[in-house]
PDB file of N, CA and C in Angstrom:
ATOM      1  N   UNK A   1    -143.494 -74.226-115.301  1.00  0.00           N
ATOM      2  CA  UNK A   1    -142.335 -74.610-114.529  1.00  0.00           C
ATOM      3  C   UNK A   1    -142.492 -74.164-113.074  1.00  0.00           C
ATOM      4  N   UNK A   2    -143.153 -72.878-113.043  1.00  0.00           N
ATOM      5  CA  UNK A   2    -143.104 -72.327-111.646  1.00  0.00           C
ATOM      6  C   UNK A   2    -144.078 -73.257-110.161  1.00  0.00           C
ATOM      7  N   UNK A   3    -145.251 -74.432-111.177  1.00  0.00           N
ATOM      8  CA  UNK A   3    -146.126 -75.060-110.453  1.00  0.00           C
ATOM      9  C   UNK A   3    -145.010 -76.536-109.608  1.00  0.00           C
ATOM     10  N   UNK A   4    -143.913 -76.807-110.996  1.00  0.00           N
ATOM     11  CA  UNK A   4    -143.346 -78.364-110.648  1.00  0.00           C
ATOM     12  C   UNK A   4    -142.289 -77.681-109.383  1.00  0.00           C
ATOM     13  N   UNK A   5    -141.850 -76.360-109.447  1.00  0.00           N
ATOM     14  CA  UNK A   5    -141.410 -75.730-108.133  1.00  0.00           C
ATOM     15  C   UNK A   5    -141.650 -75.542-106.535  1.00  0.00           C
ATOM     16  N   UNK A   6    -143.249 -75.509-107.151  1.00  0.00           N
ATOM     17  CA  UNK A   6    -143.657 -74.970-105.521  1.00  0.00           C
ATOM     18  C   UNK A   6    -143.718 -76.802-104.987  1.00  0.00           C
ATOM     19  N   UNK A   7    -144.436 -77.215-106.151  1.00  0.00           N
ATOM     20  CA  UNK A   7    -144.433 -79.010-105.207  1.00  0.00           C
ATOM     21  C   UNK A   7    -143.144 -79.646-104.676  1.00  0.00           C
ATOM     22  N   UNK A   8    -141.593 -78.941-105.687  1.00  0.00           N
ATOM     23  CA  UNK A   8    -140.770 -79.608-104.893  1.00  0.00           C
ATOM     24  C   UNK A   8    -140.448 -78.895-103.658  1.00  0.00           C
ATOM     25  N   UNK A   9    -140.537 -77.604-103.271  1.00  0.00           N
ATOM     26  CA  UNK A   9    -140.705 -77.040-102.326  1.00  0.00           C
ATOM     27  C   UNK A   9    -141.608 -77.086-101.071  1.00  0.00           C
ATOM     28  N   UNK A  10    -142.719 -78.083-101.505  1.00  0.00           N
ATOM     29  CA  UNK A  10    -143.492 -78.645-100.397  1.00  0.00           C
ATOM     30  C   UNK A  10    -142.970 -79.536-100.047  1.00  0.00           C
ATOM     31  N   UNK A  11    -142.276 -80.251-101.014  1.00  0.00           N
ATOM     32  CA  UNK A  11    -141.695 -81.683-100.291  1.00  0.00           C
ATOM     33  C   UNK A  11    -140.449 -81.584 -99.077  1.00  0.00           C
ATOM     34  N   UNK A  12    -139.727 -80.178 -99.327  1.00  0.00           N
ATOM     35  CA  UNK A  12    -139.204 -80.133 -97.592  1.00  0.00           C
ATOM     36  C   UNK A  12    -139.548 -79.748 -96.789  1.00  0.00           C
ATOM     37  N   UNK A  13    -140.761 -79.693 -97.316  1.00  0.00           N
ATOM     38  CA  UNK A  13    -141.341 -79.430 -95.558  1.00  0.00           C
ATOM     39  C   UNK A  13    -142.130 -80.657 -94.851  1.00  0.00           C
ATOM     40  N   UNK A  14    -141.551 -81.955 -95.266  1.00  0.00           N
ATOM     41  CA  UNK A  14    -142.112 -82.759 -93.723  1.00  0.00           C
ATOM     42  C   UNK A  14    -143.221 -84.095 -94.648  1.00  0.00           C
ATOM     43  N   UNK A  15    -143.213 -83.791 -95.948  1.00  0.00           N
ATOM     44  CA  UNK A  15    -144.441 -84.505 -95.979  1.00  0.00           C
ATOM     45  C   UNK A  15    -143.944 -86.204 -96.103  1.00  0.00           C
ATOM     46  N   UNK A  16    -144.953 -87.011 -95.980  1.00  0.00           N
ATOM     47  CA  UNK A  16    -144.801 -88.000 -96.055  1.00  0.00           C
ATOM     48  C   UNK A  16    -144.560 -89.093 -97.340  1.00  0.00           C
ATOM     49  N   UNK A  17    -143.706 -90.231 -96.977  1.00  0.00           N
ATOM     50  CA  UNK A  17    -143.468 -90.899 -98.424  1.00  0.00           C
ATOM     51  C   UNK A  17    -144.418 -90.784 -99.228  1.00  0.00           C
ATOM     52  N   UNK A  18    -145.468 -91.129 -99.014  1.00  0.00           N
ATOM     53  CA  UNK A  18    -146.609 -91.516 -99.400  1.00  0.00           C
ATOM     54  C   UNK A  18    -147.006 -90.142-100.318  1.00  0.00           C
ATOM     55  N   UNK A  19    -147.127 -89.202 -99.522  1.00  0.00           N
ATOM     56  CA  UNK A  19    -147.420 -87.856-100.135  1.00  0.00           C
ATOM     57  C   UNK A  19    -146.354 -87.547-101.825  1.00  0.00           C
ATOM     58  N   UNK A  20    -144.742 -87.710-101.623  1.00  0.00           N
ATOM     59  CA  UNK A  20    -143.984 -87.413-102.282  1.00  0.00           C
ATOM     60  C   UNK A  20    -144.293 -88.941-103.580  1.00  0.00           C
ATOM     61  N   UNK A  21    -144.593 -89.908-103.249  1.00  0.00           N
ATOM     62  CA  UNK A  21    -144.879 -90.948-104.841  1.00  0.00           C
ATOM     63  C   UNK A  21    -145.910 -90.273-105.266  1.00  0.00           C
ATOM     64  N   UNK A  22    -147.107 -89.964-104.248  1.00  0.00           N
ATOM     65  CA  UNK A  22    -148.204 -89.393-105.321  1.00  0.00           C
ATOM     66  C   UNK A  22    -147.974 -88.366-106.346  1.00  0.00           C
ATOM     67  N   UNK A  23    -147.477 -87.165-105.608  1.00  0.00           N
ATOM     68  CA  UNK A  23    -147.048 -86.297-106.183  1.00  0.00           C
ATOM     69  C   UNK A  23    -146.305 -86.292-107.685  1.00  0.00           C
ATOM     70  N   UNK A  24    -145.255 -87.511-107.341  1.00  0.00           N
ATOM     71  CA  UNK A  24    -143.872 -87.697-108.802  1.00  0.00           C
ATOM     72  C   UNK A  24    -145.011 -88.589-109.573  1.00  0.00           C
ATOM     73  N   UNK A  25    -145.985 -89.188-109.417  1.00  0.00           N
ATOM     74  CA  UNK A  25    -146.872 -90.753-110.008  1.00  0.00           C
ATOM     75  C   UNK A  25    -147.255 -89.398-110.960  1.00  0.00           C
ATOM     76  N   UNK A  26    -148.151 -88.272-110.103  1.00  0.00           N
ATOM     77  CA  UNK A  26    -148.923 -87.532-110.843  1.00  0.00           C
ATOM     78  C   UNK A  26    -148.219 -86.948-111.540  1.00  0.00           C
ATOM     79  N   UNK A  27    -147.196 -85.985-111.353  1.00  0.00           N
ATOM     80  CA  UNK A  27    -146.248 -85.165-112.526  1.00  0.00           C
ATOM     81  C   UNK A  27    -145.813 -86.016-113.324  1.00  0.00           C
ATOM     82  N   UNK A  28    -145.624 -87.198-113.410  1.00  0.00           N
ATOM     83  CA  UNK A  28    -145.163 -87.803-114.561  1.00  0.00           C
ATOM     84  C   UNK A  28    -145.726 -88.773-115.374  1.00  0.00           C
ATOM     85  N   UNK A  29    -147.351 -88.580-115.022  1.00  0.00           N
ATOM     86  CA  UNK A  29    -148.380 -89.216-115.761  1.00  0.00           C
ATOM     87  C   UNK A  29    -148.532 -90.572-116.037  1.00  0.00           C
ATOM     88  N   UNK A  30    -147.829 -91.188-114.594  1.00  0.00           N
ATOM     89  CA  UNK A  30    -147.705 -92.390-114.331  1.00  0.00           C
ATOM     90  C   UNK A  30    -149.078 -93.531-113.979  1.00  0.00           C
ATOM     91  N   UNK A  31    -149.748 -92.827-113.872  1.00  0.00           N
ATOM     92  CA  UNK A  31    -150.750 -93.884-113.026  1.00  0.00           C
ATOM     93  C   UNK A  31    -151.524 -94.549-114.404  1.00  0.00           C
ATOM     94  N   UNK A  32    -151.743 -94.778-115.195  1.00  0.00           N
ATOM     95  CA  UNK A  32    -152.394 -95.606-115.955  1.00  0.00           C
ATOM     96  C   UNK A  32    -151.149 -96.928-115.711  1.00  0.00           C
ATOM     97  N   UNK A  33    -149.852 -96.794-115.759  1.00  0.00           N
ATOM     98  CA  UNK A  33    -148.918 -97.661-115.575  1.00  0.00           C
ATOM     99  C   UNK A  33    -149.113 -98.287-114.142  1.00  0.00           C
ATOM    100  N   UNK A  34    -148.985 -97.554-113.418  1.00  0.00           N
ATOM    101  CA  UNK A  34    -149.222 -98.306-112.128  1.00  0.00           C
ATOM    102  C   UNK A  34    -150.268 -99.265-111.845  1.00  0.00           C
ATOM    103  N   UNK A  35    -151.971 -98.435-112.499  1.00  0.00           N
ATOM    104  CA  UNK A  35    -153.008 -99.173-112.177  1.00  0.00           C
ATOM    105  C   UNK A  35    -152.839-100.278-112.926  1.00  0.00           C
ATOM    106  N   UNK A  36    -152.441-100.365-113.645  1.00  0.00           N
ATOM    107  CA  UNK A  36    -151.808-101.985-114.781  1.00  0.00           C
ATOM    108  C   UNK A  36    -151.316-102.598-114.121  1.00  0.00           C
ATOM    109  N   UNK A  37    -150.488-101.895-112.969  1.00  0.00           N
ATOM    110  CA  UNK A  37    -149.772-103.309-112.170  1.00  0.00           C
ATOM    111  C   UNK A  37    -150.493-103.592-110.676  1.00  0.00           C
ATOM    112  N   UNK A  38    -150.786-102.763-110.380  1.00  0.00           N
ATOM    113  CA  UNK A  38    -152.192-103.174-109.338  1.00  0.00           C
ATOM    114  C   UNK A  38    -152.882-103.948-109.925  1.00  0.00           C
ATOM    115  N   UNK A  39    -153.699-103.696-111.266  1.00  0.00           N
ATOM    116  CA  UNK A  39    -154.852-104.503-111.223  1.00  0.00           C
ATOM    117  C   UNK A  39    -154.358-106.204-111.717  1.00  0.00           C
ATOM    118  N   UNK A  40    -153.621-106.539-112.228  1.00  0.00           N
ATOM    119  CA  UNK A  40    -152.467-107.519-112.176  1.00  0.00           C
ATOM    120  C   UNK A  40    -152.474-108.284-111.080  1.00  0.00           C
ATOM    121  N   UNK A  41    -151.957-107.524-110.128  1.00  0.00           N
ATOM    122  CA  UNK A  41    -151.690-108.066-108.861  1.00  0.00           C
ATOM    123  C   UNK A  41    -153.147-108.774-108.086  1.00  0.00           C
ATOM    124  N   UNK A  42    -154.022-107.685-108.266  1.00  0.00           N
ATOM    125  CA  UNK A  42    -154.755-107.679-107.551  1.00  0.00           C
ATOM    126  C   UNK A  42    -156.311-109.305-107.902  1.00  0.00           C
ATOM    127  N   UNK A  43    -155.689-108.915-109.705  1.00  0.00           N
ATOM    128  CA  UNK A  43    -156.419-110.269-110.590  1.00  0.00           C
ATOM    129  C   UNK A  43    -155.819-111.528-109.737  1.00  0.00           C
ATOM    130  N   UNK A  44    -154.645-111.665-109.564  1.00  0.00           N
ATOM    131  CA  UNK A  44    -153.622-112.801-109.064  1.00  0.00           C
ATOM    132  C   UNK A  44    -154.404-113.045-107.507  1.00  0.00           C
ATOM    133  N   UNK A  45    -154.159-111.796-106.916  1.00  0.00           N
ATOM    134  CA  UNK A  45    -154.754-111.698-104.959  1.00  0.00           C
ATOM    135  C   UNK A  45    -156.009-112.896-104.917  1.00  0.00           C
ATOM    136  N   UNK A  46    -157.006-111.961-105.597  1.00  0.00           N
ATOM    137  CA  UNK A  46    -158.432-112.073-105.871  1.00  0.00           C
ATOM    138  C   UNK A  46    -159.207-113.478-106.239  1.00  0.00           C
ATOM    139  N   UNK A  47    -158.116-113.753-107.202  1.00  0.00           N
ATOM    140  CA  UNK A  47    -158.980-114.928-108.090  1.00  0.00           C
ATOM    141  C   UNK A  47    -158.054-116.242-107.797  1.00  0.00           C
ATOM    142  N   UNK A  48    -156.855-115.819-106.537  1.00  0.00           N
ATOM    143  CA  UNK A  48    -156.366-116.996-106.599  1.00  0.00           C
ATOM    144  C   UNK A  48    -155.156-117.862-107.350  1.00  0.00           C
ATOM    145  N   UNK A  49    -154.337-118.393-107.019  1.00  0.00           N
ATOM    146  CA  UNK A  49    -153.715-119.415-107.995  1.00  0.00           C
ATOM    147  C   UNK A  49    -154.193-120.671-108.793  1.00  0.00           C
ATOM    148  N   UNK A  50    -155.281-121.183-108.559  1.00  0.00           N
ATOM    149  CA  UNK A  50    -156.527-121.857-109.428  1.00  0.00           C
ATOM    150  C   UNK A  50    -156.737-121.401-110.695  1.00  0.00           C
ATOM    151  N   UNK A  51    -156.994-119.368-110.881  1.00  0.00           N
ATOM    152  CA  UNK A  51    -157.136-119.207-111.662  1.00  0.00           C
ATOM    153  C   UNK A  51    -156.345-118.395-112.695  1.00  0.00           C
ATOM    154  N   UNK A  52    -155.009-118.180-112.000  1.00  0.00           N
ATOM    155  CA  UNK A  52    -153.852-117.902-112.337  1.00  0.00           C
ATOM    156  C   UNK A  52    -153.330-118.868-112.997  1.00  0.00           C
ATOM    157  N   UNK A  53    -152.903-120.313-112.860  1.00  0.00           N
ATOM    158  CA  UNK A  53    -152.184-121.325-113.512  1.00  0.00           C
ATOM    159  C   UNK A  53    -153.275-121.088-115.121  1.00  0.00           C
ATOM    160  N   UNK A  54    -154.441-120.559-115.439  1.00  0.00           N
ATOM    161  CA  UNK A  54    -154.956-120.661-116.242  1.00  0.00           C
ATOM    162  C   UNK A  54    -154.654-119.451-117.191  1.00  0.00           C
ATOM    163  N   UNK A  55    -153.998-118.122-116.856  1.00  0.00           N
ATOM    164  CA  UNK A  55    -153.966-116.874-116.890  1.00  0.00           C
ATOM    165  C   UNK A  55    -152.907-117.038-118.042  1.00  0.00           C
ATOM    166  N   UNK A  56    -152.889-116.221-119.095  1.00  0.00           N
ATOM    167  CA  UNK A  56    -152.068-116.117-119.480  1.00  0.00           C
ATOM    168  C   UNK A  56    -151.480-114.576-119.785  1.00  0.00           C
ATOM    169  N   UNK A  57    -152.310-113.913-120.188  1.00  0.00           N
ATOM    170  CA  UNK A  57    -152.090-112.326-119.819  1.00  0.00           C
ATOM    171  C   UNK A  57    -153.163-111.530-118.888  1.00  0.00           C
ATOM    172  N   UNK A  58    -152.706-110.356-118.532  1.00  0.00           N
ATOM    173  CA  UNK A  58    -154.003-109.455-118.289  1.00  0.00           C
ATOM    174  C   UNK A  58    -152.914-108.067-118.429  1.00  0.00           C
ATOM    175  N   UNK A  59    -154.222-106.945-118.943  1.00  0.00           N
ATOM    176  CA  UNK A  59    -153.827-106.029-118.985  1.00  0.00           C
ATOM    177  C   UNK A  59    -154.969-104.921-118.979  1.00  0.00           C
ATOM    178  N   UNK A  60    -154.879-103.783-118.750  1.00  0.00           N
ATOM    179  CA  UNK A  60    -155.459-102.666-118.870  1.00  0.00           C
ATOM    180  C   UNK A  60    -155.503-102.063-119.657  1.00  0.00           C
ATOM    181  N   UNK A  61    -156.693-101.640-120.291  1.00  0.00           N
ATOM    182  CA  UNK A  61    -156.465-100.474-121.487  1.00  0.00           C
ATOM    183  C   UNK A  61    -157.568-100.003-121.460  1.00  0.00           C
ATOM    184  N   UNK A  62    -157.929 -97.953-121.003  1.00  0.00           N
ATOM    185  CA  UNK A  62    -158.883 -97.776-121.344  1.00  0.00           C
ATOM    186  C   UNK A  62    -160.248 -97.936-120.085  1.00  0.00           C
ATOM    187  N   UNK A  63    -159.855 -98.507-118.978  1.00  0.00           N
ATOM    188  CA  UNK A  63    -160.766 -98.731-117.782  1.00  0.00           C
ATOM    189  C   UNK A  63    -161.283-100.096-118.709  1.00  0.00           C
ATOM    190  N   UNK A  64    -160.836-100.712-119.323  1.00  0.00           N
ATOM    191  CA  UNK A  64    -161.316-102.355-119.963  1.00  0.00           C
ATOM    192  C   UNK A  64    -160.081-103.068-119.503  1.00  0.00           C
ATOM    193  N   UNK A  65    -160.449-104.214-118.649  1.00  0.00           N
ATOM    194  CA  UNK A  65    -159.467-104.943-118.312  1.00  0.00           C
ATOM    195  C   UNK A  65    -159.317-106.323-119.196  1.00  0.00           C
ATOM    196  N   UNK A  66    -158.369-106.798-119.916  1.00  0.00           N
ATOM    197  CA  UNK A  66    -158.322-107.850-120.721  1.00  0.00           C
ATOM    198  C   UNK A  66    -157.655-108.494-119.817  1.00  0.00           C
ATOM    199  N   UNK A  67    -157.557-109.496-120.243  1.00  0.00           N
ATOM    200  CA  UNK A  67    -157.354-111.163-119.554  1.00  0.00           C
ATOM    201  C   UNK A  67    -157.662-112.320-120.306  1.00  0.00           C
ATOM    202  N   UNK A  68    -156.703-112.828-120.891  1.00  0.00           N
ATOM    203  CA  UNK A  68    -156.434-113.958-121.723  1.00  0.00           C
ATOM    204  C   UNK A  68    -156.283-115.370-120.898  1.00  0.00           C
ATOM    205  N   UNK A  69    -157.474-116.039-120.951  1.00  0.00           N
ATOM    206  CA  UNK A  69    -157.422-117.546-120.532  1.00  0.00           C
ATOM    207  C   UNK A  69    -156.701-118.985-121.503  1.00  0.00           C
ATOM    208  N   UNK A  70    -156.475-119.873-121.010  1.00  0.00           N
ATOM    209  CA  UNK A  70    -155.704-120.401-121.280  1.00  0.00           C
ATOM    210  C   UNK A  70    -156.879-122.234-121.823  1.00  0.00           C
ATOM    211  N   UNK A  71    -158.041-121.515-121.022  1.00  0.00           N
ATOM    212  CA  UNK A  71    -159.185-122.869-120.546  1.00  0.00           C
ATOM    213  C   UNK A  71    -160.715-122.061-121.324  1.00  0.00           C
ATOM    214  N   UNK A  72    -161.172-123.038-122.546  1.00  0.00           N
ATOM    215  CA  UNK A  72    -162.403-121.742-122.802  1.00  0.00           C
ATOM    216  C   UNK A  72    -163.680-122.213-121.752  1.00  0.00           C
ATOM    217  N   UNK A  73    -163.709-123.287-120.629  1.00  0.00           N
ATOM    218  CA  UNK A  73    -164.603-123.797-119.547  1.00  0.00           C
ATOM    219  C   UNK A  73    -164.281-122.672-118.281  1.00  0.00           C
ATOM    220  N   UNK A  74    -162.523-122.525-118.026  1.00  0.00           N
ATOM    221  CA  UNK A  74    -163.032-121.497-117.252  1.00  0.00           C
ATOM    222  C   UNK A  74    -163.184-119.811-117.733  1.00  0.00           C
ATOM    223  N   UNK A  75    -163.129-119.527-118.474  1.00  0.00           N
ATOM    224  CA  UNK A  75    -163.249-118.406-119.409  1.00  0.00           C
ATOM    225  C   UNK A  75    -164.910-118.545-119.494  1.00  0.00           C
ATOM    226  N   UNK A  76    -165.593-119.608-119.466  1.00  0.00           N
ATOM    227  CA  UNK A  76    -167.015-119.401-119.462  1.00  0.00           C
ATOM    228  C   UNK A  76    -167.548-118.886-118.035  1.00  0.00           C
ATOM    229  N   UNK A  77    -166.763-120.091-117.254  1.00  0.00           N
ATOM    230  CA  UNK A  77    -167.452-119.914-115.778  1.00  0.00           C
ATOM    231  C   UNK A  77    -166.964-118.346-115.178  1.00  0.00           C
ATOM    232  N   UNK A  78    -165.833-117.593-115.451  1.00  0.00           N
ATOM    233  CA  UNK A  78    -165.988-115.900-115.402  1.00  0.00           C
ATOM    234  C   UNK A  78    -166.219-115.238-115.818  1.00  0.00           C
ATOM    235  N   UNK A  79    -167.118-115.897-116.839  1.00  0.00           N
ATOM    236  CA  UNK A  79    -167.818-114.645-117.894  1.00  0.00           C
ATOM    237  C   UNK A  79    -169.308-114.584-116.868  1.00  0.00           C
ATOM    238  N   UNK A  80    -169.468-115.621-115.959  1.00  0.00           N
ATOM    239  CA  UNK A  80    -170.890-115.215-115.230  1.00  0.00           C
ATOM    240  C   UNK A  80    -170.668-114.230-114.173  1.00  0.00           C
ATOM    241  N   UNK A  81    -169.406-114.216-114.183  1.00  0.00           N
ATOM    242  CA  UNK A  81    -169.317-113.481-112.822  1.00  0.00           C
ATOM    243  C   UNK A  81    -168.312-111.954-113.211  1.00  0.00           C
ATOM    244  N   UNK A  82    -168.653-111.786-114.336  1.00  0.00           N
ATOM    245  CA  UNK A  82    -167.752-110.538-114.392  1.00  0.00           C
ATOM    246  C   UNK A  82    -168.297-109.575-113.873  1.00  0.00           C
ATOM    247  N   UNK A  83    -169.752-108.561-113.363  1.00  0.00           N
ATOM    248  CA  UNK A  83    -169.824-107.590-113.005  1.00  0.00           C
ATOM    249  C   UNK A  83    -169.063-107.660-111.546  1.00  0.00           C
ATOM    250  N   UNK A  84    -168.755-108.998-110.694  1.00  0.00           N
ATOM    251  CA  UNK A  84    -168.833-109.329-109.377  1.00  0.00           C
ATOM    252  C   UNK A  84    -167.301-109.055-109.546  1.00  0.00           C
ATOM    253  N   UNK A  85    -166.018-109.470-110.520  1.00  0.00           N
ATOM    254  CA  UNK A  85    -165.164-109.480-110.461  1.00  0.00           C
ATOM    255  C   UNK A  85    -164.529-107.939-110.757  1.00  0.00           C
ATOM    256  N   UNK A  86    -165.111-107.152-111.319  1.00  0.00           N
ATOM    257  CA  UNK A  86    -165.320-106.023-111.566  1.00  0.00           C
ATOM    258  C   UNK A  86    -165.052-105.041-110.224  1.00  0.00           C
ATOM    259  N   UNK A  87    -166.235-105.635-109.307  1.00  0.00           N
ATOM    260  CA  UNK A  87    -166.507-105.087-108.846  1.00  0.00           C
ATOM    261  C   UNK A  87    -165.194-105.257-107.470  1.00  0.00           C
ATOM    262  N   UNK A  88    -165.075-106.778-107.249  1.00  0.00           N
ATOM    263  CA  UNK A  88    -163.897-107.329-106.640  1.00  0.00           C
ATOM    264  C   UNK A  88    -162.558-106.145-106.712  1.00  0.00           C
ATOM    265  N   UNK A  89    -162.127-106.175-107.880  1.00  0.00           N
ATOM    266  CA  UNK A  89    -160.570-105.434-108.408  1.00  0.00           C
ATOM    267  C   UNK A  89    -160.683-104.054-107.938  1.00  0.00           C
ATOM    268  N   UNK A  90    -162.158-103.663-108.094  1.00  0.00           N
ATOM    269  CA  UNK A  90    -162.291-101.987-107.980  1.00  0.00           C
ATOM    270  C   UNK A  90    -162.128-101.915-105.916  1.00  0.00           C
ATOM    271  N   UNK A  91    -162.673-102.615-105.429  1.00  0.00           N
ATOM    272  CA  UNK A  91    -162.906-102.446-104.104  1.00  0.00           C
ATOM    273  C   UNK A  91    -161.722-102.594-103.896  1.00  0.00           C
ATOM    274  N   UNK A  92    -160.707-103.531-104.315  1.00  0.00           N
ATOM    275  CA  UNK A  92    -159.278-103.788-103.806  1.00  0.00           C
ATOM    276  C   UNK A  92    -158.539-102.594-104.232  1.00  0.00           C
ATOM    277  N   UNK A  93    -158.508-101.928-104.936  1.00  0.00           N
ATOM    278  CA  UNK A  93    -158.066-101.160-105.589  1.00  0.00           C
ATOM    279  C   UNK A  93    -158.471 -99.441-104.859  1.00  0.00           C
ATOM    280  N   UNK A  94    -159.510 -99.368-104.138  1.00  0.00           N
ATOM    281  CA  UNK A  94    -160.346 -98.867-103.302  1.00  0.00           C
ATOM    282  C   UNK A  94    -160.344 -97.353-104.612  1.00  0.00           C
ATOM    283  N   UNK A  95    -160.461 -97.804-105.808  1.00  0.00           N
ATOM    284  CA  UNK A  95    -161.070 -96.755-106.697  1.00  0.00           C
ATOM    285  C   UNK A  95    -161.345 -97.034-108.099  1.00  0.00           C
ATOM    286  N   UNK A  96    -162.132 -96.732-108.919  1.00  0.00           N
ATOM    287  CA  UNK A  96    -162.907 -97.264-110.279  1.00  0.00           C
ATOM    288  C   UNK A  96    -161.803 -96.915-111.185  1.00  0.00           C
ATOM    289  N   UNK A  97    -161.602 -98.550-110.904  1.00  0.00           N
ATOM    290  CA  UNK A  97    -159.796 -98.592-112.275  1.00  0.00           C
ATOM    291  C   UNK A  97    -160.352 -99.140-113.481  1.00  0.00           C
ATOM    292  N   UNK A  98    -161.363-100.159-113.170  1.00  0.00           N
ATOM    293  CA  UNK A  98    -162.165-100.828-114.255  1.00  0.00           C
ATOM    294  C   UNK A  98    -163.465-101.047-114.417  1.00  0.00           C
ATOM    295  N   UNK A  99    -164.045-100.412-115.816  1.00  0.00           N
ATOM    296  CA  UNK A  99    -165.398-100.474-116.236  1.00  0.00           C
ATOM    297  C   UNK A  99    -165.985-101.507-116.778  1.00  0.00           C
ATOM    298  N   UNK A 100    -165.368-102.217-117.617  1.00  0.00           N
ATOM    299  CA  UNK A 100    -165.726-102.941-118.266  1.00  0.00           C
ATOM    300  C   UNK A 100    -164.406-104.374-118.732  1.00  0.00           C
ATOM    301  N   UNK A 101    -164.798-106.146-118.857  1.00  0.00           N
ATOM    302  CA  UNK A 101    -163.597-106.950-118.592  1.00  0.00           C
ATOM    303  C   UNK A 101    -164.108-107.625-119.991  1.00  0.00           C
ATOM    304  N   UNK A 102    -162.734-108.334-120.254  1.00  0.00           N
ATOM    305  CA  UNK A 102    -163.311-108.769-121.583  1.00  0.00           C
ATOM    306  C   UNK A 102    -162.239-109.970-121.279  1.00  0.00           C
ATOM    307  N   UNK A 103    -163.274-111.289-121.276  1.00  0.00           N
ATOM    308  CA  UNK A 103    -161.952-112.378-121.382  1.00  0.00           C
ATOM    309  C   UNK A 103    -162.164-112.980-123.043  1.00  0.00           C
ATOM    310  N   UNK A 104    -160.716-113.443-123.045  1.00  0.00           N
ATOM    311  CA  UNK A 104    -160.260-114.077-124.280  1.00  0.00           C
ATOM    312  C   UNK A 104    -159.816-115.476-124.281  1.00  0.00           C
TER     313      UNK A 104
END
């Protein structure tokens, strides 16, 4: 108890929004939730509405990103390019959210 103290006690002293989400993300063991909705977003940014109208889920589990297609032609044509898309989400993301993608 005495650690979730001193952090709220840093927080009046000045720090920035930014500083105070990280902080509550981390005490409340939020970020696997969040990176789910980044990498979401970021599938949508990335790949476009082309390949969104095809999308039917995506989700995170595990640093494995699933993603359920709707088309098994384009589900082929990103299965060539998954280390690249991989690699896409992580750079947007500017940290290794995902290891490994598995489309369905």
């Amino acid at each position: 108890m005495a650690k979730r103290f001193s952090d709220l006690k840093r927080l009046r002293e000045g720090n920035s929004i930014q500083d105070v989400l990280k902080i509550f993300i981390e005490g409340n063991n939020l970020d696997a939730g969040i990176d789910n909705i980044d990498v979401k977003a970021a599938w949508v940014r990335l790949l476009g509405p082309g390949i969104e109208s095809y999308t039917l889920d995506v989700f995170l589990k595990r640093q494995t990103l699933y993603v359920a297609l709707s088309s098994p032609i384009v589900r082929e044509e990103l299965s060539y390019g998954k280390a690249k898309i991989i690699k896409m989400i992580n750079d947007d993301l500017r940290k290794e959210v995902i290891k490994d993608l598995i489309l369905r």
